[in-house]
C-alpha atoms as a PDB file:
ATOM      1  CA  UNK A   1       0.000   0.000   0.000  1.00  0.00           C
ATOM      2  CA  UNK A   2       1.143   3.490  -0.987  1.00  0.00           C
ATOM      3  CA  UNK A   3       2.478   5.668   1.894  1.00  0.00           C
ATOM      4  CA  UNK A   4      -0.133   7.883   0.594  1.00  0.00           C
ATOM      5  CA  UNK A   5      -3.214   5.807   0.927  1.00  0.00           C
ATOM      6  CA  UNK A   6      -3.151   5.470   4.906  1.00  0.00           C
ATOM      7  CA  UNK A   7      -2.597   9.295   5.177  1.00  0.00           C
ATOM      8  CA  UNK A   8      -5.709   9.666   2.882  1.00  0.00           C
ATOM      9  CA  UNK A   9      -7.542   6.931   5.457  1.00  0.00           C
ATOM     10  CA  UNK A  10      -5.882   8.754   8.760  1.00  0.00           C
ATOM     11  CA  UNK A  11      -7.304  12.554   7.384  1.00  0.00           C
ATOM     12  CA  UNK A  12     -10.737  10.521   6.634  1.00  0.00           C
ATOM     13  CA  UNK A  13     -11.242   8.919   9.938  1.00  0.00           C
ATOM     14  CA  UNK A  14      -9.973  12.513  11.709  1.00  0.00           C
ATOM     15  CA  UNK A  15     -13.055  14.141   9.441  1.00  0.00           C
ATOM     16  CA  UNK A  16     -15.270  11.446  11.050  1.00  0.00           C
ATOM     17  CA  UNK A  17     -14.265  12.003  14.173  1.00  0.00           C
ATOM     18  CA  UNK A  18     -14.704  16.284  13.956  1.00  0.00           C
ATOM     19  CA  UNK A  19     -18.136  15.365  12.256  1.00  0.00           C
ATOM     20  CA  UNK A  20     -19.223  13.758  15.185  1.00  0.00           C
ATOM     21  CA  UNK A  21     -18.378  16.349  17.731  1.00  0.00           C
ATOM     22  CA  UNK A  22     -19.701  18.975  15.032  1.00  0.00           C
ATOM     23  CA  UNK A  23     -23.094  16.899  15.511  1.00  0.00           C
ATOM     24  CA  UNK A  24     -22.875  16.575  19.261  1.00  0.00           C
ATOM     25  CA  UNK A  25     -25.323  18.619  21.266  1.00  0.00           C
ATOM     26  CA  UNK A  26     -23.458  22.121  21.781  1.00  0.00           C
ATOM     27  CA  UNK A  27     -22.264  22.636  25.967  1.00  0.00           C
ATOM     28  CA  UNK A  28     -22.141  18.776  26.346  1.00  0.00           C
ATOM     29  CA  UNK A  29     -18.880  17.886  27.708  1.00  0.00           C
ATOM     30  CA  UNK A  30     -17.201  15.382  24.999  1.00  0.00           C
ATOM     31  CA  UNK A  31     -14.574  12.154  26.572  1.00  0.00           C
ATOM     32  CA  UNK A  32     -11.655  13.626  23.896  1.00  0.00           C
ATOM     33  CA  UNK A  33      -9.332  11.092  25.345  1.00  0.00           C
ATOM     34  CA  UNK A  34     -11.946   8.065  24.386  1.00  0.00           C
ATOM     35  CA  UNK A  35     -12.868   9.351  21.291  1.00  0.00           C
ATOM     36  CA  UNK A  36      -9.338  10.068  19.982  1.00  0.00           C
ATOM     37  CA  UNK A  37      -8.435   6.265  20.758  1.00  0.00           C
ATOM     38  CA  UNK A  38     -11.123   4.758  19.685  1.00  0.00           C
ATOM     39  CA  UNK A  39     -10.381   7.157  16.467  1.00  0.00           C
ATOM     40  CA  UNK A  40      -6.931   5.131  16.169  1.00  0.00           C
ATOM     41  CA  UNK A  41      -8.175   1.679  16.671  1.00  0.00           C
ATOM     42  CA  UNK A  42     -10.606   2.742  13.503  1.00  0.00           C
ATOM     43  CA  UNK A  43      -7.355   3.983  11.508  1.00  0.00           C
ATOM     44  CA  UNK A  44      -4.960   0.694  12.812  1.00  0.00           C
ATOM     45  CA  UNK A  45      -7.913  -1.747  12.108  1.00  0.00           C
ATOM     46  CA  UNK A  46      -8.536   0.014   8.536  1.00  0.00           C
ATOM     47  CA  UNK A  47      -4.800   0.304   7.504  1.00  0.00           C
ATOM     48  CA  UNK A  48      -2.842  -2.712   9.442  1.00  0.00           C
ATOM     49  CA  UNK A  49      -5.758  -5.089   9.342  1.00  0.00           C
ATOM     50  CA  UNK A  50      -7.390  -4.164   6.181  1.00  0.00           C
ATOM     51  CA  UNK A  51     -10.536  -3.602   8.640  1.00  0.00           C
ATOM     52  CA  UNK A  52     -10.496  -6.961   9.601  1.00  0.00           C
ATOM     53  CA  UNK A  53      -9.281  -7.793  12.953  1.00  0.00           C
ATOM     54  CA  UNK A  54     -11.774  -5.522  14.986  1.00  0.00           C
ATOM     55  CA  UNK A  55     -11.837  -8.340  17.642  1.00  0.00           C
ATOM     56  CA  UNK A  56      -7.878  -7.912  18.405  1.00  0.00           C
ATOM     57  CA  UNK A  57      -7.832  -4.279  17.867  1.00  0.00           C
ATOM     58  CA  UNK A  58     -10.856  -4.154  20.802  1.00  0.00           C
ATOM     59  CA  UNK A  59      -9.175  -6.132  23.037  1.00  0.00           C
ATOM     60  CA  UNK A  60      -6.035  -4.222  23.035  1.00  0.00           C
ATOM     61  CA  UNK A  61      -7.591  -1.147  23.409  1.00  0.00           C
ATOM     62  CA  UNK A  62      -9.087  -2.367  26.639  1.00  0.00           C
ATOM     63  CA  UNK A  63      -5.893  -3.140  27.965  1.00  0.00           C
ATOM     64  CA  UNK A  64      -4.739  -0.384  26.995  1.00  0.00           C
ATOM     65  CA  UNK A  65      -7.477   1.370  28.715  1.00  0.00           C
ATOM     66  CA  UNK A  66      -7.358  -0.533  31.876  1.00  0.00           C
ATOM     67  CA  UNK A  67      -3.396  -0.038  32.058  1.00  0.00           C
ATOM     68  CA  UNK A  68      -4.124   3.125  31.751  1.00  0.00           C
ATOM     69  CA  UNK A  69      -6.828   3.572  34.202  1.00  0.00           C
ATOM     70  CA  UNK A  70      -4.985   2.363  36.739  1.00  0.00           C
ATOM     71  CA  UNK A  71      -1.569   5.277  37.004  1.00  0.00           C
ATOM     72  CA  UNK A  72      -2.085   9.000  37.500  1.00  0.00           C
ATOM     73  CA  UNK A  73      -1.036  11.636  35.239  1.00  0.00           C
ATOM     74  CA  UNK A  74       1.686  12.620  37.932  1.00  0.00           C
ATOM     75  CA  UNK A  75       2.916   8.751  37.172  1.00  0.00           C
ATOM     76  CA  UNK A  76       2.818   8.877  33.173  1.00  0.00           C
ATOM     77  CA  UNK A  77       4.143  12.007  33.393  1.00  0.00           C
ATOM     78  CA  UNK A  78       7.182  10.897  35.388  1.00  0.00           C
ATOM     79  CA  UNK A  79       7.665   7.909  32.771  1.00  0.00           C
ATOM     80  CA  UNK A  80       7.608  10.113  29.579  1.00  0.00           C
ATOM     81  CA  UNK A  81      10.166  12.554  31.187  1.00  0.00           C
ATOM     82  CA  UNK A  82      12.691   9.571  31.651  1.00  0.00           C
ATOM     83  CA  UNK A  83      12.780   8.944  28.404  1.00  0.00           C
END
Protein backbone atom coordinates (compact mmCIF):
# COMPACT_ATOMS: atom_id res chain seq x y z
CA UNK A 1 0.00 0.00 0.00
CA UNK A 2 1.14 3.49 -0.99
CA UNK A 3 2.48 5.67 1.89
CA UNK A 4 -0.13 7.88 0.59
CA UNK A 5 -3.21 5.81 0.93
CA UNK A 6 -3.15 5.47 4.91
CA UNK A 7 -2.60 9.30 5.18
CA UNK A 8 -5.71 9.67 2.88
CA UNK A 9 -7.54 6.93 5.46
CA UNK A 10 -5.88 8.75 8.76
CA UNK A 11 -7.30 12.55 7.38
CA UNK A 12 -10.74 10.52 6.63
CA UNK A 13 -11.24 8.92 9.94
CA UNK A 14 -9.97 12.51 11.71
CA UNK A 15 -13.06 14.14 9.44
CA UNK A 16 -15.27 11.45 11.05
CA UNK A 17 -14.27 12.00 14.17
CA UNK A 18 -14.70 16.28 13.96
CA UNK A 19 -18.14 15.36 12.26
CA UNK A 20 -19.22 13.76 15.19
CA UNK A 21 -18.38 16.35 17.73
CA UNK A 22 -19.70 18.97 15.03
CA UNK A 23 -23.09 16.90 15.51
CA UNK A 24 -22.88 16.58 19.26
CA UNK A 25 -25.32 18.62 21.27
CA UNK A 26 -23.46 22.12 21.78
CA UNK A 27 -22.26 22.64 25.97
CA UNK A 28 -22.14 18.78 26.35
CA UNK A 29 -18.88 17.89 27.71
CA UNK A 30 -17.20 15.38 25.00
CA UNK A 31 -14.57 12.15 26.57
CA UNK A 32 -11.66 13.63 23.90
CA UNK A 33 -9.33 11.09 25.34
CA UNK A 34 -11.95 8.06 24.39
CA UNK A 35 -12.87 9.35 21.29
CA UNK A 36 -9.34 10.07 19.98
CA UNK A 37 -8.44 6.27 20.76
CA UNK A 38 -11.12 4.76 19.68
CA UNK A 39 -10.38 7.16 16.47
CA UNK A 40 -6.93 5.13 16.17
CA UNK A 41 -8.17 1.68 16.67
CA UNK A 42 -10.61 2.74 13.50
CA UNK A 43 -7.35 3.98 11.51
CA UNK A 44 -4.96 0.69 12.81
CA UNK A 45 -7.91 -1.75 12.11
CA UNK A 46 -8.54 0.01 8.54
CA UNK A 47 -4.80 0.30 7.50
CA UNK A 48 -2.84 -2.71 9.44
CA UNK A 49 -5.76 -5.09 9.34
CA UNK A 50 -7.39 -4.16 6.18
CA UNK A 51 -10.54 -3.60 8.64
CA UNK A 52 -10.50 -6.96 9.60
CA UNK A 53 -9.28 -7.79 12.95
CA UNK A 54 -11.77 -5.52 14.99
CA UNK A 55 -11.84 -8.34 17.64
CA UNK A 56 -7.88 -7.91 18.40
CA UNK A 57 -7.83 -4.28 17.87
CA UNK A 58 -10.86 -4.15 20.80
CA UNK A 59 -9.17 -6.13 23.04
CA UNK A 60 -6.03 -4.22 23.03
CA UNK A 61 -7.59 -1.15 23.41
CA UNK A 62 -9.09 -2.37 26.64
CA UNK A 63 -5.89 -3.14 27.96
CA UNK A 64 -4.74 -0.38 27.00
CA UNK A 65 -7.48 1.37 28.72
CA UNK A 66 -7.36 -0.53 31.88
CA UNK A 67 -3.40 -0.04 32.06
CA UNK A 68 -4.12 3.12 31.75
CA UNK A 69 -6.83 3.57 34.20
CA UNK A 70 -4.98 2.36 36.74
CA UNK A 71 -1.57 5.28 37.00
CA UNK A 72 -2.09 9.00 37.50
CA UNK A 73 -1.04 11.64 35.24
CA UNK A 74 1.69 12.62 37.93
CA UNK A 75 2.92 8.75 37.17
CA UNK A 76 2.82 8.88 33.17
CA UNK A 77 4.14 12.01 33.39
CA UNK A 78 7.18 10.90 35.39
CA UNK A 79 7.67 7.91 32.77
CA UNK A 80 7.61 10.11 29.58
CA UNK A 81 10.17 12.55 31.19
CA UNK A 82 12.69 9.57 31.65
CA UNK A 83 12.78 8.94 28.40
Amino acid sequence: MPVVEPARRMARAAEEQLARWAAAPRGVPQAIDRDMTDTTFRVLIDVMFSGDGRGEAAAIQRAGTAFLERITWEMSLIHLSDT
